[in-house]
C-alpha atoms as a PDB file:
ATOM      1  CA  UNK A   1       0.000   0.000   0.000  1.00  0.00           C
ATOM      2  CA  UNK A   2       1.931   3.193  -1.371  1.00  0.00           C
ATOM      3  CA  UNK A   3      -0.597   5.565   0.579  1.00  0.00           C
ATOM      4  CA  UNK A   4       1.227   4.663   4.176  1.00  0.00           C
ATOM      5  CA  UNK A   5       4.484   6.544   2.797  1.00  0.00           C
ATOM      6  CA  UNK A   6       2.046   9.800   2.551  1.00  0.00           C
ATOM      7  CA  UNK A   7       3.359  12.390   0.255  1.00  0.00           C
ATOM      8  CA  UNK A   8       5.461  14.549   2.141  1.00  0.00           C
ATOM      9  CA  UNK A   9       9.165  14.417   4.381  1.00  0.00           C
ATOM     10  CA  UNK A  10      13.051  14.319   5.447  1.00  0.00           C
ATOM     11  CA  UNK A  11      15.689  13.546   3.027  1.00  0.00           C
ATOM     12  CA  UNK A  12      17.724  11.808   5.640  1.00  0.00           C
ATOM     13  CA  UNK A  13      20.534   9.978   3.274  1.00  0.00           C
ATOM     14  CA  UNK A  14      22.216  10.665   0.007  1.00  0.00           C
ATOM     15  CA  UNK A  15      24.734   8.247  -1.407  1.00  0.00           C
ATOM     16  CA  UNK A  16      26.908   9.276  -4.304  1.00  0.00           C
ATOM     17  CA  UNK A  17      26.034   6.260  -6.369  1.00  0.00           C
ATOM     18  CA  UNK A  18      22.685   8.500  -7.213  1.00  0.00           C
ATOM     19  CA  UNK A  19      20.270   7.275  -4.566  1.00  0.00           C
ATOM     20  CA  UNK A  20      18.846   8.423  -1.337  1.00  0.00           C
ATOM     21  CA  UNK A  21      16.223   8.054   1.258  1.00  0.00           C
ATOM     22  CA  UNK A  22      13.514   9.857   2.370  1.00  0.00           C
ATOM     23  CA  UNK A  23      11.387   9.521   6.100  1.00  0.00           C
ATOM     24  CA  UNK A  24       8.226  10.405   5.527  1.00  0.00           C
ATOM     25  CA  UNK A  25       6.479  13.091   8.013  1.00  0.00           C
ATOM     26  CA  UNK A  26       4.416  10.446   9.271  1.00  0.00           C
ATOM     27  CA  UNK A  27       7.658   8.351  10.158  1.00  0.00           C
ATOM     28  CA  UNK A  28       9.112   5.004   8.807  1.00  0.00           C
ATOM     29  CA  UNK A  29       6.714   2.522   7.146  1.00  0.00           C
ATOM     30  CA  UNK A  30       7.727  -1.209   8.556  1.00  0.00           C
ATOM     31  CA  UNK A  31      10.702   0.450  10.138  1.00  0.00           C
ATOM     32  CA  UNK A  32      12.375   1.591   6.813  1.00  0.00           C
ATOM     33  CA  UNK A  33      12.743   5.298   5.034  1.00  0.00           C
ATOM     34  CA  UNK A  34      11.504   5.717   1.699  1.00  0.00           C
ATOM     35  CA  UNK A  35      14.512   5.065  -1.123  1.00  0.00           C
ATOM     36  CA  UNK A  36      14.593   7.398  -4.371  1.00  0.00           C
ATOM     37  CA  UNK A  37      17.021   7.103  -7.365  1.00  0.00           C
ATOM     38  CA  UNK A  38      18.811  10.401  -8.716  1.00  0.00           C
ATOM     39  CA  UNK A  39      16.303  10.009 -12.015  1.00  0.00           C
ATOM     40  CA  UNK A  40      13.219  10.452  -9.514  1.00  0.00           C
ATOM     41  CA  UNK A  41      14.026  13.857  -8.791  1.00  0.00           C
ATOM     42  CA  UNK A  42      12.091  16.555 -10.064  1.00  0.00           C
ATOM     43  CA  UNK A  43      13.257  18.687 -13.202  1.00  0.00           C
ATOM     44  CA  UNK A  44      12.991  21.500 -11.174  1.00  0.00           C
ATOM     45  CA  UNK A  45      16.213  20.529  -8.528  1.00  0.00           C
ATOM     46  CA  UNK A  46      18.034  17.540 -10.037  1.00  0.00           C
ATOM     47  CA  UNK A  47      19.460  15.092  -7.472  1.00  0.00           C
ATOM     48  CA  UNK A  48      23.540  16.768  -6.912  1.00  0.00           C
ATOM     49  CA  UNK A  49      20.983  20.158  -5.722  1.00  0.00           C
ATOM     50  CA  UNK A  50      19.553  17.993  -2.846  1.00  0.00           C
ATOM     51  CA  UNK A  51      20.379  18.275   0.571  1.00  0.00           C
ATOM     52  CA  UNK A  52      20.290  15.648   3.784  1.00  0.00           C
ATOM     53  CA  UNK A  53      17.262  17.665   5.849  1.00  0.00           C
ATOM     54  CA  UNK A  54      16.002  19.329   2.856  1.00  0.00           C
ATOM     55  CA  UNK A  55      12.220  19.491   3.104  1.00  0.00           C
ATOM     56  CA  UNK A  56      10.346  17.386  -0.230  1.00  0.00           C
ATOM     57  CA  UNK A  57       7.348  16.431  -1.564  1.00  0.00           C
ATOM     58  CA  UNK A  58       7.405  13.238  -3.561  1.00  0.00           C
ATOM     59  CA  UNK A  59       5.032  10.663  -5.012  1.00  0.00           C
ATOM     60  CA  UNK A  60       4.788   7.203  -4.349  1.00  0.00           C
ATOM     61  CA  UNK A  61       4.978   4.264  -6.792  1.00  0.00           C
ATOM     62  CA  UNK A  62       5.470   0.711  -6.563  1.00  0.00           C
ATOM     63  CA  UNK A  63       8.606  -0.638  -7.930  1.00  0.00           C
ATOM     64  CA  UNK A  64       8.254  -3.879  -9.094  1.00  0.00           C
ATOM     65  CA  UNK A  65      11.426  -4.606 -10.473  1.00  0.00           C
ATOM     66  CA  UNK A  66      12.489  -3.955  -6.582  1.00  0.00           C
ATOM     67  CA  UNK A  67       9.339  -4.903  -5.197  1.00  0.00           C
ATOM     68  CA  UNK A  68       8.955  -2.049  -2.981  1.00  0.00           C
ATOM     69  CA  UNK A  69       7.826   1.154  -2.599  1.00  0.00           C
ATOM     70  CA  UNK A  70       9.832   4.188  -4.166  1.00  0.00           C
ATOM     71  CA  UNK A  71       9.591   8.206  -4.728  1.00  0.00           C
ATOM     72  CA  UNK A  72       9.335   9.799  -7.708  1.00  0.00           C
ATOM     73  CA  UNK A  73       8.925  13.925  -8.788  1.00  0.00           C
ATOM     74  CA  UNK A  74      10.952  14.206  -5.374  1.00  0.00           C
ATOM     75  CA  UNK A  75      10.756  18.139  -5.327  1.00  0.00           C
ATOM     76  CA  UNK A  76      12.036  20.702  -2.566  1.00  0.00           C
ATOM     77  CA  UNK A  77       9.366  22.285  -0.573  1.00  0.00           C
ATOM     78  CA  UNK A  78       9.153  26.077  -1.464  1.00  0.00           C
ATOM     79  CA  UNK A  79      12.134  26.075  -3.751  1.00  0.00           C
ATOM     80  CA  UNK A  80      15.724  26.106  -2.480  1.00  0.00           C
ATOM     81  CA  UNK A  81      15.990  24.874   1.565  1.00  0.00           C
ATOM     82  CA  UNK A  82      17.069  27.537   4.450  1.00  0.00           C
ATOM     83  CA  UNK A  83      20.156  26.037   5.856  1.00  0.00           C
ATOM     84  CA  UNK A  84      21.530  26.288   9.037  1.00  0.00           C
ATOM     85  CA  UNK A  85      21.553  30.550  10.436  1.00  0.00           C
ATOM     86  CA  UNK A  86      18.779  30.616   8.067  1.00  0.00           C
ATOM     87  CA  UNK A  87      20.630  32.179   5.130  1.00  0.00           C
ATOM     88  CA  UNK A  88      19.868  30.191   1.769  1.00  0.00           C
ATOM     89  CA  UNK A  89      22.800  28.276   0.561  1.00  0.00           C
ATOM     90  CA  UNK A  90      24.121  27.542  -2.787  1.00  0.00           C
ATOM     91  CA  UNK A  91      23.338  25.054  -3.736  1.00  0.00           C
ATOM     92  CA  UNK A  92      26.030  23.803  -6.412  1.00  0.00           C
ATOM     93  CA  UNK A  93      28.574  21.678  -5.652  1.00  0.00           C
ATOM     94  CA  UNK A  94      30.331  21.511  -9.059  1.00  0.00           C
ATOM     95  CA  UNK A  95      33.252  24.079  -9.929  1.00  0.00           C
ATOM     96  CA  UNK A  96      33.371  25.316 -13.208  1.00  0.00           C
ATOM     97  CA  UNK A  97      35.512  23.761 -15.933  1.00  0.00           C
ATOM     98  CA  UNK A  98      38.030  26.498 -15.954  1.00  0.00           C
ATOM     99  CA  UNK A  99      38.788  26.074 -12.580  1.00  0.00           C
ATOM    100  CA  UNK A 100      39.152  22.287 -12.351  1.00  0.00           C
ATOM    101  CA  UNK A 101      41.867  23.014 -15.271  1.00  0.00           C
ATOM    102  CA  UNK A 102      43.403  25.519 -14.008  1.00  0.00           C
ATOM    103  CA  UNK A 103      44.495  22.979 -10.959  1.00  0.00           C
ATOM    104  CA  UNK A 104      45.439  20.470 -12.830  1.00  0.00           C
ATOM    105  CA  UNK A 105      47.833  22.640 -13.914  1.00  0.00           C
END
């Protein structure tokens, strides 16, 4: 039953291998956070722009090459998250191309 995993939560894990999980607002479902894969996040803040304790809302669909629940259109609630002193961070991790050549160097 996808409805248990509500629609709404916590990114509480990222992994760089382009996954992550989310805990729903309404906590775990059978004691386990809800998993997403990098190509389930939402056009409008691709997966490398999310944050562990971001705030998302997702939708749930059953996976049944997995054979489990999974999110999908996982977006950022009210566009980019207040960090920490609540001043908006950036949110890109990547340096531009000129500047990873210029170290190399």
């Amino acid at each position: 039953n996808t409805s248990a995993w509500g629609t709404t939560g916590v990114i509480v894990d990222l992994k760089n291998a382009g996954f992550g999980f989310i805990r729903p607002n309404s906590g775990k479902v059978e004691d386990k956070d809800l998993y997403f894969h990098c190509s389930g996040a939402h056009v409008s803040n691709p997966f490398d722009e999310l944050r562990i304790d971001d705030q998302v809302s997702y939708e749930v669909v059953w996976d049944d090459r997995m054979n489990k629940a999974t999110a999908r259109n996982v977006r950022i609630e009210g566009g980019a998250a207040i960090r920490k002193g609540g001043r908006r961070e950036s949110r890109s991790r990547s340096r531009s191309r000129s500047e990873s050549r210029r170290r190399r160097r």
